[in-house]
Protein backbone atom coordinates (compact mmCIF):
# COMPACT_ATOMS: atom_id res chain seq x y z
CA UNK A 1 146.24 106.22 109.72
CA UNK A 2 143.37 108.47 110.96
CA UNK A 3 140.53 108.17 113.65
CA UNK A 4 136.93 107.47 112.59
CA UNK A 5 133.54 108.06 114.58
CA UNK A 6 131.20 105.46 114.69
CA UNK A 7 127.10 105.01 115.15
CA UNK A 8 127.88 104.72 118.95
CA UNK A 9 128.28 108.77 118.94
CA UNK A 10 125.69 110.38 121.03
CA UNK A 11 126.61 113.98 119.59
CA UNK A 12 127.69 115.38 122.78
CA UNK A 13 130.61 117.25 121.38
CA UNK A 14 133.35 116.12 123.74
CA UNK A 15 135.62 115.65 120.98
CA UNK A 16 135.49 119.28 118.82
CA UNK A 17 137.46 121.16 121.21
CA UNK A 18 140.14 118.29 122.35
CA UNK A 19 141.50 118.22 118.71
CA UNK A 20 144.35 120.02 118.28
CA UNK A 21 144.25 120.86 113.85
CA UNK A 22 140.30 120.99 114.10
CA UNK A 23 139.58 117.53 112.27
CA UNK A 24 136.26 117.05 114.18
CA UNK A 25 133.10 118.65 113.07
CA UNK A 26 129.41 118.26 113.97
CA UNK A 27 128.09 115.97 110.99
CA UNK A 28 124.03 115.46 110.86
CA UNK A 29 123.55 112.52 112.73
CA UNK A 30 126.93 112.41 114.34
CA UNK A 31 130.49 114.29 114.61
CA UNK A 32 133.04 113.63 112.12
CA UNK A 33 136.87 113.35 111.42
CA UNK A 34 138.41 114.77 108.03
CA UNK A 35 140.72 112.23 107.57
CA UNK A 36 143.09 114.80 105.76
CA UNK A 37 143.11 117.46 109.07
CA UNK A 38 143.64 114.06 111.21
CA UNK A 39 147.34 113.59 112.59
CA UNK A 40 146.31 110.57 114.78
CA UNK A 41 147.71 112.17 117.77
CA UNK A 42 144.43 110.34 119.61
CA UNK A 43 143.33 113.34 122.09
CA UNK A 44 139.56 112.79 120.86
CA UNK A 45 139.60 108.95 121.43
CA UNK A 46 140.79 109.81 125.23
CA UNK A 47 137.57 111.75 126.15
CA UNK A 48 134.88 109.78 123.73
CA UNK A 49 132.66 108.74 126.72
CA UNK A 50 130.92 106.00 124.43
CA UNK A 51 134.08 105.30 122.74
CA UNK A 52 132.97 105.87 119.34
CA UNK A 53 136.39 106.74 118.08
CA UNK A 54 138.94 104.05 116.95
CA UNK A 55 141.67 103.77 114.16
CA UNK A 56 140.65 103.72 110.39
């Protein structure tokens, strides 16, 4: 299973740096998790201040 970023992202790059195999990237309206770099270890879900990020 991998992490997803929803609508609720406010871009404010929290996640980029937590995630250890550089899944997360700055998309254009929001940041965004290549499901194949994912390992679900959840270190981006922990600092998400709008919770954005949940399971696939």
């Amino acid at each position: 299973m991998t992490h997803v970023i929803s609508d609720e992202c406010i871009v404010c790059g929290a996640c980029e740096p937590e995630c250890p195999v550089e899944a997360i990237s700055e998309g254009e309206s929001k940041y965004e998790i290549d499901a194949d770099k994912c390992t679900d270890c959840g270190a981006c879900v922990e600092v998400c201040p709008t919770e954005a990020i949940s399971p696939e």
